[in-house]
Structure formats: C-alpha cells, structure tokens
C-alpha atoms as a PDB file:
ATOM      1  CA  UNK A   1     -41.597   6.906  -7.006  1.00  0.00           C
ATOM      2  CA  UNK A   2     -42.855   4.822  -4.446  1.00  0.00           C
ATOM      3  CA  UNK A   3     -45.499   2.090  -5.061  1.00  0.00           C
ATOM      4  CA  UNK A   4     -48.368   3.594  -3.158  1.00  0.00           C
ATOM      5  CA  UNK A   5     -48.091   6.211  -5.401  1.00  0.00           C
ATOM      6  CA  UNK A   6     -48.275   4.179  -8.653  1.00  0.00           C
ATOM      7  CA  UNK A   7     -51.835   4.272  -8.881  1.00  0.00           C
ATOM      8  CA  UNK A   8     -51.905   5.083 -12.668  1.00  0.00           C
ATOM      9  CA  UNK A   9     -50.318   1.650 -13.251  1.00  0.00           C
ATOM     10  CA  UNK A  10     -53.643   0.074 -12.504  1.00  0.00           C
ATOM     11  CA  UNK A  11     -56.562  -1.011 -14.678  1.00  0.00           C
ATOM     12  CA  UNK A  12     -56.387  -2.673 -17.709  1.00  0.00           C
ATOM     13  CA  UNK A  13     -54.555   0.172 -19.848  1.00  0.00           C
ATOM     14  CA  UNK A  14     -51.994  -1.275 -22.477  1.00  0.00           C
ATOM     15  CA  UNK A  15     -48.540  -1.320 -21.721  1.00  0.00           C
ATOM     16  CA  UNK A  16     -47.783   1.447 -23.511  1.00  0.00           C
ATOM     17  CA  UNK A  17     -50.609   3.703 -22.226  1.00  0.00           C
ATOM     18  CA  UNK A  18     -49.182   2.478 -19.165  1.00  0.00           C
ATOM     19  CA  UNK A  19     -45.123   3.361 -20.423  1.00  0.00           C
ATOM     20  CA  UNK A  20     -46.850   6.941 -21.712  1.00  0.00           C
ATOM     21  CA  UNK A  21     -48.682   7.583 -18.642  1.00  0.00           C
ATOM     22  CA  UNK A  22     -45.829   7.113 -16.542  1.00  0.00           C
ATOM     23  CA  UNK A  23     -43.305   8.947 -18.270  1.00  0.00           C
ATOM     24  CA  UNK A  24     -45.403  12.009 -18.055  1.00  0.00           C
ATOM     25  CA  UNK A  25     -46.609  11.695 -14.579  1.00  0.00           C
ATOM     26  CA  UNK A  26     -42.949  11.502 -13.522  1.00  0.00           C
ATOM     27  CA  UNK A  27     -41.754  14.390 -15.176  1.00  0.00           C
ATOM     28  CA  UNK A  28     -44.961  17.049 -14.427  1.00  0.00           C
ATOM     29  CA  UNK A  29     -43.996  15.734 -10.867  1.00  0.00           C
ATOM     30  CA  UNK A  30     -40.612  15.532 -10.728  1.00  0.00           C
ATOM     31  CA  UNK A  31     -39.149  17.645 -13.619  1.00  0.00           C
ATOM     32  CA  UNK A  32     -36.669  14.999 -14.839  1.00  0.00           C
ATOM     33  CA  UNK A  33     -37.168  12.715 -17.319  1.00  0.00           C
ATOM     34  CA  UNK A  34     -37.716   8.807 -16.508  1.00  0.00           C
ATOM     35  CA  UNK A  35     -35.390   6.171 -17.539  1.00  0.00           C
ATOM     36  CA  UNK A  36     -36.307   3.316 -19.378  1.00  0.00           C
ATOM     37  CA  UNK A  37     -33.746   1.163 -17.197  1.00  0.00           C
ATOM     38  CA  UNK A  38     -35.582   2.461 -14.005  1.00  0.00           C
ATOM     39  CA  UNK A  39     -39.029   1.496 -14.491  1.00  0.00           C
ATOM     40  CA  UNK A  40     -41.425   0.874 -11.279  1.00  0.00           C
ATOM     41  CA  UNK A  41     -41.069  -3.009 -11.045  1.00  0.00           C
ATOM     42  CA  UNK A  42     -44.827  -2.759 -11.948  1.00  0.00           C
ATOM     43  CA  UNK A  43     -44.373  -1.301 -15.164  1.00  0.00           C
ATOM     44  CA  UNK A  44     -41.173  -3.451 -16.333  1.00  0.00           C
ATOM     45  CA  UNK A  45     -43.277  -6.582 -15.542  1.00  0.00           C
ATOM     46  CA  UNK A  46     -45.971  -5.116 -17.517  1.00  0.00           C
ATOM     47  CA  UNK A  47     -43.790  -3.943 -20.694  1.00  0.00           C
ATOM     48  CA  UNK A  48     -41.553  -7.539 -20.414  1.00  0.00           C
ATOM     49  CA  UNK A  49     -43.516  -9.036 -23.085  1.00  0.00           C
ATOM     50  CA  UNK A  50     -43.201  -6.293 -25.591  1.00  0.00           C
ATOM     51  CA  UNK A  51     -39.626  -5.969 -24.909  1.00  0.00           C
ATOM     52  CA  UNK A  52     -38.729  -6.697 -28.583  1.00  0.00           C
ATOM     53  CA  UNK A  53     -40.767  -4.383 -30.109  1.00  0.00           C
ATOM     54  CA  UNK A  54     -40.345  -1.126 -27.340  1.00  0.00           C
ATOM     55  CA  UNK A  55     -36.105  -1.611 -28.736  1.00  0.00           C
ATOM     56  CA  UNK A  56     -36.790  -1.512 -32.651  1.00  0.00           C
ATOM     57  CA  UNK A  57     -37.265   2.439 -33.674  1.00  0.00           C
ATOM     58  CA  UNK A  58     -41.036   2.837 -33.782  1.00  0.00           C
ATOM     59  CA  UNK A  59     -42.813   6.861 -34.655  1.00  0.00           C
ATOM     60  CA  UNK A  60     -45.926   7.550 -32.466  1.00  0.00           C
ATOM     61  CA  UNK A  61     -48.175  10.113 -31.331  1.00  0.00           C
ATOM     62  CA  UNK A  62     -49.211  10.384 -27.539  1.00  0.00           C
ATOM     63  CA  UNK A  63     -52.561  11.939 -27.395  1.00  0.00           C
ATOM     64  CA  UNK A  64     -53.813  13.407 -23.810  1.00  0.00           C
ATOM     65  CA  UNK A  65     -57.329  13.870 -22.927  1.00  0.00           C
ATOM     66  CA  UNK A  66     -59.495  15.629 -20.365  1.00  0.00           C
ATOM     67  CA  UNK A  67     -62.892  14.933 -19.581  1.00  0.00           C
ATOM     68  CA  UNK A  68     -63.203  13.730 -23.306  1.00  0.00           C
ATOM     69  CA  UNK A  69     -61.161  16.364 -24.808  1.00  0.00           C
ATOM     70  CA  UNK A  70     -57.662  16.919 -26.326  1.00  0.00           C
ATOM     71  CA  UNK A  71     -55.374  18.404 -23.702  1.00  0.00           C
ATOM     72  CA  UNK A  72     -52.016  17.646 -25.472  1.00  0.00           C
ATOM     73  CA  UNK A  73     -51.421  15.316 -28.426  1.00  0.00           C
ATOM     74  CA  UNK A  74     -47.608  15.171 -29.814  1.00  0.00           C
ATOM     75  CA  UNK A  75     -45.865  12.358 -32.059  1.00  0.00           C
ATOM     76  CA  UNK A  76     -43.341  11.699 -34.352  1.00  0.00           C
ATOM     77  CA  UNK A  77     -43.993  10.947 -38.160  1.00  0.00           C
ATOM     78  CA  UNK A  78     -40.448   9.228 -38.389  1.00  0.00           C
ATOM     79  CA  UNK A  79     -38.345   7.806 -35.269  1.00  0.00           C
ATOM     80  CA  UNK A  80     -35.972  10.400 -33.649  1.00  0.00           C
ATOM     81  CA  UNK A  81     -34.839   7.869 -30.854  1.00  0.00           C
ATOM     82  CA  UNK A  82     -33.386   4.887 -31.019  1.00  0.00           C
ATOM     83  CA  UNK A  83     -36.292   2.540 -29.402  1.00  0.00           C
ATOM     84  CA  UNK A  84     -40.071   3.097 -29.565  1.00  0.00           C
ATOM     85  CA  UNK A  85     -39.995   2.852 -25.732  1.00  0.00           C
ATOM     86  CA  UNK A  86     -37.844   5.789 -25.606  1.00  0.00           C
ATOM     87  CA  UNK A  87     -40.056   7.574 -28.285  1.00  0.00           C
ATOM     88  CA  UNK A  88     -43.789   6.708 -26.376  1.00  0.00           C
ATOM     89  CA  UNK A  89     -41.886   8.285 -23.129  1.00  0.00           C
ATOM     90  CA  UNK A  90     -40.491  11.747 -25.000  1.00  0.00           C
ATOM     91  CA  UNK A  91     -43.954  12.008 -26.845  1.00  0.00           C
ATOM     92  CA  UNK A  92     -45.911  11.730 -23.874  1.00  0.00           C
ATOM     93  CA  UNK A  93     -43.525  14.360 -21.766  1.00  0.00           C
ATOM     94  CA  UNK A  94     -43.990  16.630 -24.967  1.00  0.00           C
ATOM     95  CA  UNK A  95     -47.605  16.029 -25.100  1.00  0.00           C
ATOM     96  CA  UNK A  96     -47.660  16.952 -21.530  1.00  0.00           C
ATOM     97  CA  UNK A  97     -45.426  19.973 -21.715  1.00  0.00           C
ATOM     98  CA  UNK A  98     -45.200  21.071 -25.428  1.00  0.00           C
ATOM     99  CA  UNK A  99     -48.110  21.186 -27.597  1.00  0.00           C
ATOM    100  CA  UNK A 100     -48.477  25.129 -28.012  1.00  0.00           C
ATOM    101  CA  UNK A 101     -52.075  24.760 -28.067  1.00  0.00           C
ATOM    102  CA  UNK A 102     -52.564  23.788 -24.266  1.00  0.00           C
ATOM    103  CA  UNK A 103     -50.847  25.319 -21.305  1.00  0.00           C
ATOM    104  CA  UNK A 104     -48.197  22.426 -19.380  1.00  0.00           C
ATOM    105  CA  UNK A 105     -50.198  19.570 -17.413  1.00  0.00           C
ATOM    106  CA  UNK A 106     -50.365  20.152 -13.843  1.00  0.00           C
ATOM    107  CA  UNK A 107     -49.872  18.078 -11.073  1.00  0.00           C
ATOM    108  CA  UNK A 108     -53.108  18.713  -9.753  1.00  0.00           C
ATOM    109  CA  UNK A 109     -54.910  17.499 -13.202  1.00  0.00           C
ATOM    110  CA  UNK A 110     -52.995  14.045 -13.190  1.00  0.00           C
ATOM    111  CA  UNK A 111     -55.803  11.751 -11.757  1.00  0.00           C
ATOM    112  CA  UNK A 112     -57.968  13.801 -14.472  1.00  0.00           C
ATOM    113  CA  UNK A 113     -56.355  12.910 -17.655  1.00  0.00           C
ATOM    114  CA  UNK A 114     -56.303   9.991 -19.594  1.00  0.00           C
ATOM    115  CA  UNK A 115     -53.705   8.824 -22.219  1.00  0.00           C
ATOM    116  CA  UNK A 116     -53.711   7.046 -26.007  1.00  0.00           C
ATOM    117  CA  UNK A 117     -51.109   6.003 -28.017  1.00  0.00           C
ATOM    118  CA  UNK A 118     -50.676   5.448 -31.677  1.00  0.00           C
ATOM    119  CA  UNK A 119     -47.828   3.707 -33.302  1.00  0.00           C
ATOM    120  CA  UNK A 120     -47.333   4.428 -36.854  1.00  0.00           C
ATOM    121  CA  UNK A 121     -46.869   2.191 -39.923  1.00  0.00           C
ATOM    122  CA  UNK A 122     -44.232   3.701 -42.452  1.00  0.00           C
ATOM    123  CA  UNK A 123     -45.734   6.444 -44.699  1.00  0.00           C
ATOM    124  CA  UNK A 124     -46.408   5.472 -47.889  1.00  0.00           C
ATOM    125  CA  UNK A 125     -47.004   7.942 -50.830  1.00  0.00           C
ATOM    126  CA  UNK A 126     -50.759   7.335 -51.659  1.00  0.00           C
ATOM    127  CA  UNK A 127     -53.383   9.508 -54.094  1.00  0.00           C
ATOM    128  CA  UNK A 128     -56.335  11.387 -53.152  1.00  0.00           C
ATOM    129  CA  UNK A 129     -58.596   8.199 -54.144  1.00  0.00           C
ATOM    130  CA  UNK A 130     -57.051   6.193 -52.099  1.00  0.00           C
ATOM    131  CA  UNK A 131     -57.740   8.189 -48.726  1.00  0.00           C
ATOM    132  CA  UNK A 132     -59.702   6.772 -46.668  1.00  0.00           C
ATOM    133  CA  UNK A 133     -59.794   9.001 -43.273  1.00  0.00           C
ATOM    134  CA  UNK A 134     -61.605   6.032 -41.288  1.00  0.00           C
ATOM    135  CA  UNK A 135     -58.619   3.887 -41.811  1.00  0.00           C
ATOM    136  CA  UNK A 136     -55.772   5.901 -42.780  1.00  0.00           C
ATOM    137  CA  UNK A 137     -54.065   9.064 -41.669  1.00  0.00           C
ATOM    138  CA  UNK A 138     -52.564  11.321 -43.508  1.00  0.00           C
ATOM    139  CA  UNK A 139     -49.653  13.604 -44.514  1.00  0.00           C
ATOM    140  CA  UNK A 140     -49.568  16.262 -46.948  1.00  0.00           C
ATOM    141  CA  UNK A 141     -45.991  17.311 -47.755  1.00  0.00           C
ATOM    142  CA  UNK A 142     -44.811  20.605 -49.760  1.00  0.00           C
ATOM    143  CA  UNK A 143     -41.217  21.548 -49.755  1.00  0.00           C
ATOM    144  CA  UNK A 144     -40.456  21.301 -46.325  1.00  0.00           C
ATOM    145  CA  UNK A 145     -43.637  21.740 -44.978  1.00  0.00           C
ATOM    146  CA  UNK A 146     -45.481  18.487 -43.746  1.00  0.00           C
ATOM    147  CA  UNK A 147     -48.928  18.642 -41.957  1.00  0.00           C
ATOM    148  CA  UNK A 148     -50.441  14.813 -40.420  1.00  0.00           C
ATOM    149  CA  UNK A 149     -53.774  13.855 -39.392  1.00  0.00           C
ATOM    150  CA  UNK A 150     -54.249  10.898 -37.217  1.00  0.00           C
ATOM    151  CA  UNK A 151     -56.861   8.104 -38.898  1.00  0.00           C
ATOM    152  CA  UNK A 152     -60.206   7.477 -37.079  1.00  0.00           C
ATOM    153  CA  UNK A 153     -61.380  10.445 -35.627  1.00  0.00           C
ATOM    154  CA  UNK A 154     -64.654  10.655 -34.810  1.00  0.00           C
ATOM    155  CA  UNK A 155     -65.275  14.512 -36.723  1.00  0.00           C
ATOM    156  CA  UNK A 156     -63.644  13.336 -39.903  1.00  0.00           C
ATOM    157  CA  UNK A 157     -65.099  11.007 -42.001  1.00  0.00           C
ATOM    158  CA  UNK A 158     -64.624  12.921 -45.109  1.00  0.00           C
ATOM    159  CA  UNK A 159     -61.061  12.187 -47.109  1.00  0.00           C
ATOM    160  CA  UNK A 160     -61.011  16.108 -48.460  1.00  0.00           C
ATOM    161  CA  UNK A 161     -61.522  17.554 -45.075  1.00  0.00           C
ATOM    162  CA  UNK A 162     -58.874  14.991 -43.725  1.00  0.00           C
ATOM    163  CA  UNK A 163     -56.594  16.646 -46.539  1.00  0.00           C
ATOM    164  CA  UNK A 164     -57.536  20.304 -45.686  1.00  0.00           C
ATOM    165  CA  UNK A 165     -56.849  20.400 -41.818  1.00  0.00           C
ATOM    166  CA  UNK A 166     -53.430  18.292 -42.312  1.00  0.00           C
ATOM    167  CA  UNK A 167     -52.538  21.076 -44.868  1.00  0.00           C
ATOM    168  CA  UNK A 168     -53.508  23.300 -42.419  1.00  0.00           C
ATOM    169  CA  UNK A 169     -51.926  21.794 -39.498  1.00  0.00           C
ATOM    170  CA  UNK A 170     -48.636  22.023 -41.790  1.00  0.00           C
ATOM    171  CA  UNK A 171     -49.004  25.655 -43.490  1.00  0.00           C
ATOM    172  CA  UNK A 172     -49.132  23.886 -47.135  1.00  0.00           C
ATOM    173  CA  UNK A 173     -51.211  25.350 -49.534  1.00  0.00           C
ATOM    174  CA  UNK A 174     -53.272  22.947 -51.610  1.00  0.00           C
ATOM    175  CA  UNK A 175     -53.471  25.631 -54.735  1.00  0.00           C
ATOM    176  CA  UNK A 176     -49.389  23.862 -55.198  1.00  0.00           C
ATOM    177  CA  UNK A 177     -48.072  21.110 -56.124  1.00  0.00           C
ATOM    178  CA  UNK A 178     -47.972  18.748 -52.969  1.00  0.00           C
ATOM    179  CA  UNK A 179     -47.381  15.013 -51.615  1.00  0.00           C
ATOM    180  CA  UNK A 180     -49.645  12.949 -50.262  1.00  0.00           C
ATOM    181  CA  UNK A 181     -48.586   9.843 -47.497  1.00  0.00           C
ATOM    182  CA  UNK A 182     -51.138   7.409 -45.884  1.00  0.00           C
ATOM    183  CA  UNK A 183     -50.302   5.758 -42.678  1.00  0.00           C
ATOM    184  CA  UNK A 184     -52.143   3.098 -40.354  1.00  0.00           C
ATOM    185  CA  UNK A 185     -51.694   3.330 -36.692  1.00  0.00           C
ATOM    186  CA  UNK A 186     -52.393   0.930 -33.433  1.00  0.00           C
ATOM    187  CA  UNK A 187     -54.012   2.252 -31.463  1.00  0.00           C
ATOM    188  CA  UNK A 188     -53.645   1.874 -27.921  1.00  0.00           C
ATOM    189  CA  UNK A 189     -56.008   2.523 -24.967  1.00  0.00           C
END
C-alpha cells in the first residue's frame, strides 16, 4: 500500500484500532492477509510502544460499525495465535469477512466504517450476583456450548438479560445446569 493511500492511519484512533483497521482494509482490498513484519512505516511507528504487549497472547473482539451500527463484530474468548497483534489483525479480517450475520465489507464501504477493539482479561468463573453487565461481560458455558456478551453496551444494563442473549448467542439452555465466566475488557477507540 502506498502512503497516499493510508488515510485510515490518521486521527487520533489507538494503535490497535489503527493495527485492526488496517488489517482489514488490506485484505477487503487486496485479498491477502497483512503481515505483522510489513506494516506501513506509519503504523509500526505507531504500534512501537506497545510492542511488548502486541507479542504476549492476548483474546479480543474486533467490533465494526456503520453509521452507528454493528456491521461485523468477531473475537476470541481464549488466544488462538501466538501474539495479540496477530489476533487484533485475524479478528478484524473475520469481522470484516465472517460474521454470518452481515454480508463481507466492501471496498466501497471502507471510508464508511469505523472500528473498536476489546482486549479481554482471563475469564473467571463468577455467580449470577456477581454480574454486573456495565462492567463485566459474560460467558455462559454448557457442555461444549459457550455463548459471550461483551460488557458496556449501551441496551444492556440488566445482569439477567446479559445472561439470556449470551445463552442465546451460544444455543445453551438456562433450564440446565450451566457455567458462568465474567471478563473485563479495554476498550479501544
């Protein structure tokens, strides 16, 4: 990519969001996936000082968003790749290209779209009075089911409803015996 057309690198967007956005505008353009060892220069100045933490394993989400709603939103609830560099840039391809609920971002939507990501504490098993959907997300586990709701979003402020749509999200049925997991995330804009 050539600079001139590295006009999502600018603004004030964390490195990440910045690490996300590229990765996704690269492949919906280009079909391949980009490597972490051939960032823009723009980019690898701007991820430099987080290069300790994008090698440890890190799970995230990478949510996409179009004139204020979802458009693509995929994440990990435990690391699959070795770095959480590598894991922001598959999430936000797979956000782009695999959530089953959206059609594949287009080229022509690129300058329309704009880009979170949320890195995720370790799960920790938690009980229903200790939800709180404002600060915690959730997991509800059953066999080898597991359904997750991201904390803080702006239609759930209710801990039960939390629990119902991640059970939802994960085909577990509440009337069972089930797991519960809280999580905190950073969010990053």
């Amino acid at each position: 990519m050539e600079e001139k057309e590295l006009w999502f690198l600018q603004g004030d967007s964390h490195p990440y969001v910045k690490l996300a956005f590229t990765s996704m505008v690269y492949f919906v353009q280009a079909r391949e996936r980009l490597r972490l060892n051939q960032l823009p220069p723009a980019l690898a100045d701007a991820l430099s000082p987080l290069a300790e933490q994008l090698q440890q394993p890190g799970a995230c989400f990478v949510s996409i968003k179009k004139a204020g709603n979802l458009r693509g939103c995929i994440g990990t609830i435990e690391p699959l790749t070795p770095s959480l560099g590598e894991e922001i840039a598959e999430n936000a391809v797979s956000a782009a290209t695999r959530d089953p609920r959206f059609p594949q971002v287009r080229v022509d939507e690129l300058r329309e779209l704009a880009v979170t990501v949320d890195v995720l504490s370790a799960p920790q098993a938690a009980t229903r009075e200790e939800l709180d959907p404002k600060k915690y997300g959730v997991i509800v586990e059953q066999g080898g089911r597991r359904g997750l709701l991201l904390p803080d979003l702006p239609e759930v402020t209710d801990p039960e409803f939390q629990v119902q749509i991640a059970a939802q999200k994960g085909r577990v049925n509440l009337d069972e015996p089930h797991n519960l997991y809280v999580f905190t995330v950073e969010r990053y804009f």
